[in-house]
N, C-alpha and C. Protein backbone atom coordinates (compact mmCIF):
# COMPACT_ATOMS: atom_id res chain seq x y z
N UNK A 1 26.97 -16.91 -14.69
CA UNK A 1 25.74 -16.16 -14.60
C UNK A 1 25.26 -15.88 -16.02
N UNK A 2 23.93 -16.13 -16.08
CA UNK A 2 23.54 -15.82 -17.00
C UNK A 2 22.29 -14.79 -17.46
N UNK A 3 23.00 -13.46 -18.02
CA UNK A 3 21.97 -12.51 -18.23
C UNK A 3 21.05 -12.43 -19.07
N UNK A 4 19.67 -11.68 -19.08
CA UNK A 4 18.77 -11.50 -20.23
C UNK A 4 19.33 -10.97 -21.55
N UNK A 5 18.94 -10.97 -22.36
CA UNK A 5 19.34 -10.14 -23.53
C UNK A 5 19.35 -8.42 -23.24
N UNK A 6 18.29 -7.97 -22.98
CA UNK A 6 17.99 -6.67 -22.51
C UNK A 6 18.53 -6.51 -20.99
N UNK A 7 19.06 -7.24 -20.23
CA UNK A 7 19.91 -6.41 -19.12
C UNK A 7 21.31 -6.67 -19.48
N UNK A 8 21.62 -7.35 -20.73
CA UNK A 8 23.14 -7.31 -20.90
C UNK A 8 23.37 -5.94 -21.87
N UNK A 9 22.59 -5.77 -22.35
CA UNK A 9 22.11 -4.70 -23.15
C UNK A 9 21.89 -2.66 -22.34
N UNK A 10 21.64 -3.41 -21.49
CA UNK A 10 22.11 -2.09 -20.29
C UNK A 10 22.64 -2.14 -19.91
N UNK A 11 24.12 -3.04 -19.54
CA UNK A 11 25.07 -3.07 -18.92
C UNK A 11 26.12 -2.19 -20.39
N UNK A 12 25.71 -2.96 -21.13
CA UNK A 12 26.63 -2.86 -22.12
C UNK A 12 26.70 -0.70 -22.55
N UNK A 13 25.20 -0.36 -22.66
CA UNK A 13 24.98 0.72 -22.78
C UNK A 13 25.88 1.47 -21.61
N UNK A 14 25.62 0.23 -20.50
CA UNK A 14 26.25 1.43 -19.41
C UNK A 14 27.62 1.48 -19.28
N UNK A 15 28.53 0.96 -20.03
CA UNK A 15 30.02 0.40 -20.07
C UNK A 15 30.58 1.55 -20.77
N UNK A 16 29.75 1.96 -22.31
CA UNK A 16 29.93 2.91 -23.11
C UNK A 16 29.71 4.11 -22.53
N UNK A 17 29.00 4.50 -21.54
CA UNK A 17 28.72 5.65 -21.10
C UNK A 17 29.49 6.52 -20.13
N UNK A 18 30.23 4.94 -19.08
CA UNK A 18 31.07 5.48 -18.05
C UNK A 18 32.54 4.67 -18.66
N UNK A 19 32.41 4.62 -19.39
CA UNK A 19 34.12 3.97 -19.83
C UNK A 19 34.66 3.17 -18.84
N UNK A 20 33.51 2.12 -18.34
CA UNK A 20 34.15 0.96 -17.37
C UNK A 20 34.46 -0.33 -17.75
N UNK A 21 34.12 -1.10 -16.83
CA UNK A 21 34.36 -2.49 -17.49
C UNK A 21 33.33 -2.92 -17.22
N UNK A 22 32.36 -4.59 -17.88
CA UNK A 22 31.69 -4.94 -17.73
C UNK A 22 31.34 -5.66 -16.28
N UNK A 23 32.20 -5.91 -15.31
CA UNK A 23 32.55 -6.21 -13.82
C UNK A 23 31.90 -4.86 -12.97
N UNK A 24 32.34 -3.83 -13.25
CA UNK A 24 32.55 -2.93 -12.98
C UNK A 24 30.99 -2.17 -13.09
N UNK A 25 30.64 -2.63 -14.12
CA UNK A 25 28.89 -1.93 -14.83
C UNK A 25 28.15 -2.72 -13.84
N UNK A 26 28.53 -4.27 -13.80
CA UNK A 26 27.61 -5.29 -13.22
C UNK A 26 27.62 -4.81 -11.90
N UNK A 27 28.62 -4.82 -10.88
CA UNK A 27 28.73 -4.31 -9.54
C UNK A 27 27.65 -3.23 -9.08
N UNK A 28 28.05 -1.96 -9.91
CA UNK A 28 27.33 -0.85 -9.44
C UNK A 28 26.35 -1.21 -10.13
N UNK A 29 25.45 -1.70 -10.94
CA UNK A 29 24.33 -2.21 -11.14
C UNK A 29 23.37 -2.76 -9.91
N UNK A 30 24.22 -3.84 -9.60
CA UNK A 30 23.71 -4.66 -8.25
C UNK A 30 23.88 -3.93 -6.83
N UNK A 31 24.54 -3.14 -7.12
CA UNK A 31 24.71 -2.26 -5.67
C UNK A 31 23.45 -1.39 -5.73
N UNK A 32 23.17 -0.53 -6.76
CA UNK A 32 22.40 0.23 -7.17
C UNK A 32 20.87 -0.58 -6.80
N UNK A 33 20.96 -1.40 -7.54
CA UNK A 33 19.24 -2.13 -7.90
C UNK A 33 19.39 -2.81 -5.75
N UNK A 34 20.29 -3.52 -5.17
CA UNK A 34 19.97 -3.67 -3.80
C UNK A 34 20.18 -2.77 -2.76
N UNK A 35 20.33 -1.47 -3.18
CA UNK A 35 20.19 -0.54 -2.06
C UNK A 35 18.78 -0.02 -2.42
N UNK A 36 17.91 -0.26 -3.66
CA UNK A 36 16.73 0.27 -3.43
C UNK A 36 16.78 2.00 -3.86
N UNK A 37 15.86 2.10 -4.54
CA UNK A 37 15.04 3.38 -5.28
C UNK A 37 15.66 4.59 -4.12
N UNK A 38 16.37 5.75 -3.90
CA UNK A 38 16.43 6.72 -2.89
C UNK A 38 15.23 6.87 -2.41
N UNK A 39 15.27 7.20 -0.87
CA UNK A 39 13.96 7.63 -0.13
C UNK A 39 14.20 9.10 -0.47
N UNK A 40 12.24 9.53 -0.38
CA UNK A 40 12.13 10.88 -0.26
C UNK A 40 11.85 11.05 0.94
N UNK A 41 12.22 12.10 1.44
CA UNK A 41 11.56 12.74 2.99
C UNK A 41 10.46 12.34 3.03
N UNK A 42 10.13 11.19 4.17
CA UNK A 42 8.71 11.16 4.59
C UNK A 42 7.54 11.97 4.80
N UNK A 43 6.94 12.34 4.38
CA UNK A 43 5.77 13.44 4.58
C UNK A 43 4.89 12.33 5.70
N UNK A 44 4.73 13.53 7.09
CA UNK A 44 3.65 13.31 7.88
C UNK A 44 2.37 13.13 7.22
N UNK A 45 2.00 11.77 7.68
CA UNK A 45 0.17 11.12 7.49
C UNK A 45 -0.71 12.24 7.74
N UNK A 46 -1.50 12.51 7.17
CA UNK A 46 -2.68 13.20 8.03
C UNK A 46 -3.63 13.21 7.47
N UNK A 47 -4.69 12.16 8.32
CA UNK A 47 -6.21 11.72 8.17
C UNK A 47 -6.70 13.09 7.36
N UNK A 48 -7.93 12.47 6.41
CA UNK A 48 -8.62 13.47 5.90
C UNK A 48 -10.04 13.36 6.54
N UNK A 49 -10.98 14.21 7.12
CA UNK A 49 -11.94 14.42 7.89
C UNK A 49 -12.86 15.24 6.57
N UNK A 50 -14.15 14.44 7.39
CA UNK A 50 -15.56 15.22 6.64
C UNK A 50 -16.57 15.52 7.60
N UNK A 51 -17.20 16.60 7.49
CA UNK A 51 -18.19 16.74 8.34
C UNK A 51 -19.28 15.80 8.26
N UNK A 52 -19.89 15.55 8.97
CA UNK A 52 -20.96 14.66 9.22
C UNK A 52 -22.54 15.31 9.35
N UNK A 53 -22.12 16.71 9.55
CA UNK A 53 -23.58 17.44 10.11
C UNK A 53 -23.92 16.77 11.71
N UNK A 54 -24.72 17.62 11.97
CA UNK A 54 -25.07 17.25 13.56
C UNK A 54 -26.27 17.30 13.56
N UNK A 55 -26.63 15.70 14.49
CA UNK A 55 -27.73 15.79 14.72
C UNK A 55 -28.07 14.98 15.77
N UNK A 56 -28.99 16.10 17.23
CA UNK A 56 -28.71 15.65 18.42
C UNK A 56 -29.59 14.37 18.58
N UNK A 57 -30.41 14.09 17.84
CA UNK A 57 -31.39 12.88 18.07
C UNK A 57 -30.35 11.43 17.92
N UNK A 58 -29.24 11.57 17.61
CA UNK A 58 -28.38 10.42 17.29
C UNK A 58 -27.09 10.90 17.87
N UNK A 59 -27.26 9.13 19.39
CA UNK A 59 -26.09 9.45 19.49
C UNK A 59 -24.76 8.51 18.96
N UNK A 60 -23.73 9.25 18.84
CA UNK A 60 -22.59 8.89 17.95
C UNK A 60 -21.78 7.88 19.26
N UNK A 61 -22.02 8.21 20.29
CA UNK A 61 -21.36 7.17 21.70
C UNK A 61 -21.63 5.77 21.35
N UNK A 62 -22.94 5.76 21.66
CA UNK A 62 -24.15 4.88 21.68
C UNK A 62 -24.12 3.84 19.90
N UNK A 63 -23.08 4.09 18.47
CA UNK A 63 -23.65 3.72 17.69
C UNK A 63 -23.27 2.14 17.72
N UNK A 64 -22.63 1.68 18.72
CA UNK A 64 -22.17 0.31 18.51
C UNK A 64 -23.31 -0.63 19.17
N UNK A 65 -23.92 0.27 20.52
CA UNK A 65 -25.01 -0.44 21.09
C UNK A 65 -26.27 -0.40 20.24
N UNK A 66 -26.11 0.42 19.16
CA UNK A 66 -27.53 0.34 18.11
C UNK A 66 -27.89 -0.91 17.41
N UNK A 67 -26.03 -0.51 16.68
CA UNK A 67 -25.75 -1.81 15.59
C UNK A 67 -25.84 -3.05 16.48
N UNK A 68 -25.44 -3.38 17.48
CA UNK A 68 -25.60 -4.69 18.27
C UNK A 68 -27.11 -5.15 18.58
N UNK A 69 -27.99 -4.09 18.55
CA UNK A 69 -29.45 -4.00 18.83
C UNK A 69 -29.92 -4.51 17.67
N UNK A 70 -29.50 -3.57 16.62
CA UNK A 70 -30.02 -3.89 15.17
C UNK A 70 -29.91 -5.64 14.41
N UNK A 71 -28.79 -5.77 14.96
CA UNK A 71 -28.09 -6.98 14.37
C UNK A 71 -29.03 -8.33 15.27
N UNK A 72 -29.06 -8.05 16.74
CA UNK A 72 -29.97 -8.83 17.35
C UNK A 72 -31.54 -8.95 16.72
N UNK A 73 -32.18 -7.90 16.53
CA UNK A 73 -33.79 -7.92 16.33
C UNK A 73 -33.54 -8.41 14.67
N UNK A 74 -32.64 -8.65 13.86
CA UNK A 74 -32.43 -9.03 12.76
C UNK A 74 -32.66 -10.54 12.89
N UNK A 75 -31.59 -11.47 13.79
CA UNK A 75 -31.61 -12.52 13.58
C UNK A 75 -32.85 -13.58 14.49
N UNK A 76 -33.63 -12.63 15.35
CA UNK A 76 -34.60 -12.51 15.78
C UNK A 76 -35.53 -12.96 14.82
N UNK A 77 -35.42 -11.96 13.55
CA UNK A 77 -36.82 -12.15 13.06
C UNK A 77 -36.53 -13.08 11.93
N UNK A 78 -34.70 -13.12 11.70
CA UNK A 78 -34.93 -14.60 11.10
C UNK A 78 -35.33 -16.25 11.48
N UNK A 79 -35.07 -16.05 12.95
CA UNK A 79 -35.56 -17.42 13.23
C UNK A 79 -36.71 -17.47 13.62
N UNK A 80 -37.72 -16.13 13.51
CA UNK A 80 -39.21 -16.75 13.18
C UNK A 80 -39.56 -16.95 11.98
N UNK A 81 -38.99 -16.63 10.93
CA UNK A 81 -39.48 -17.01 9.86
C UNK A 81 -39.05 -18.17 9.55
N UNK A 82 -38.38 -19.00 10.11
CA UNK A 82 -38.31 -20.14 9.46
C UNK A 82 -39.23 -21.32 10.10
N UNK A 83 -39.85 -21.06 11.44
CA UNK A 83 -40.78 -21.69 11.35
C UNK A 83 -42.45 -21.97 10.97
């Protein structure tokens, strides 16, 4: 195996620190780096909401049958203009 300069270089740091062996640095290295960063307690999601204001002339049921309306009289008036 062959290591970078700078991760033999943290092994090595880490050999001096825990008075191990370089087997020994490498192992818990790789154990360490493939078990992954510790989890923190999941914190519950929760959507953030804005008011919209109300206004009864529009209904909010109804906005998909608008846009489908809208989108129709759109391509409507593109294919009169092209002739």
């Amino acid at each position: 195996m062959t290591l970078d300069a700078d991760t033999e270089a943290l092994l090595r740091r880490l050999m001096r620190e825990r008075g191990i062996s370089f087997k020994e640095a490498l192992n818990q290295a790789v154990r360490l780096g493939a078990s992954g960063p510790p989890r923190a307690k999941a914190s519950r999601f929760q959507q953030r909401t804005f008011k919209m204001g109300f206004r009864p002339e529009f209904r909010w049921d109804k906005s998909l049958a608008l846009a489908e309306s809208m989108e129709d009289e759109e391509l409507v008036r593109k294919l009169q203009t092209r002739k």
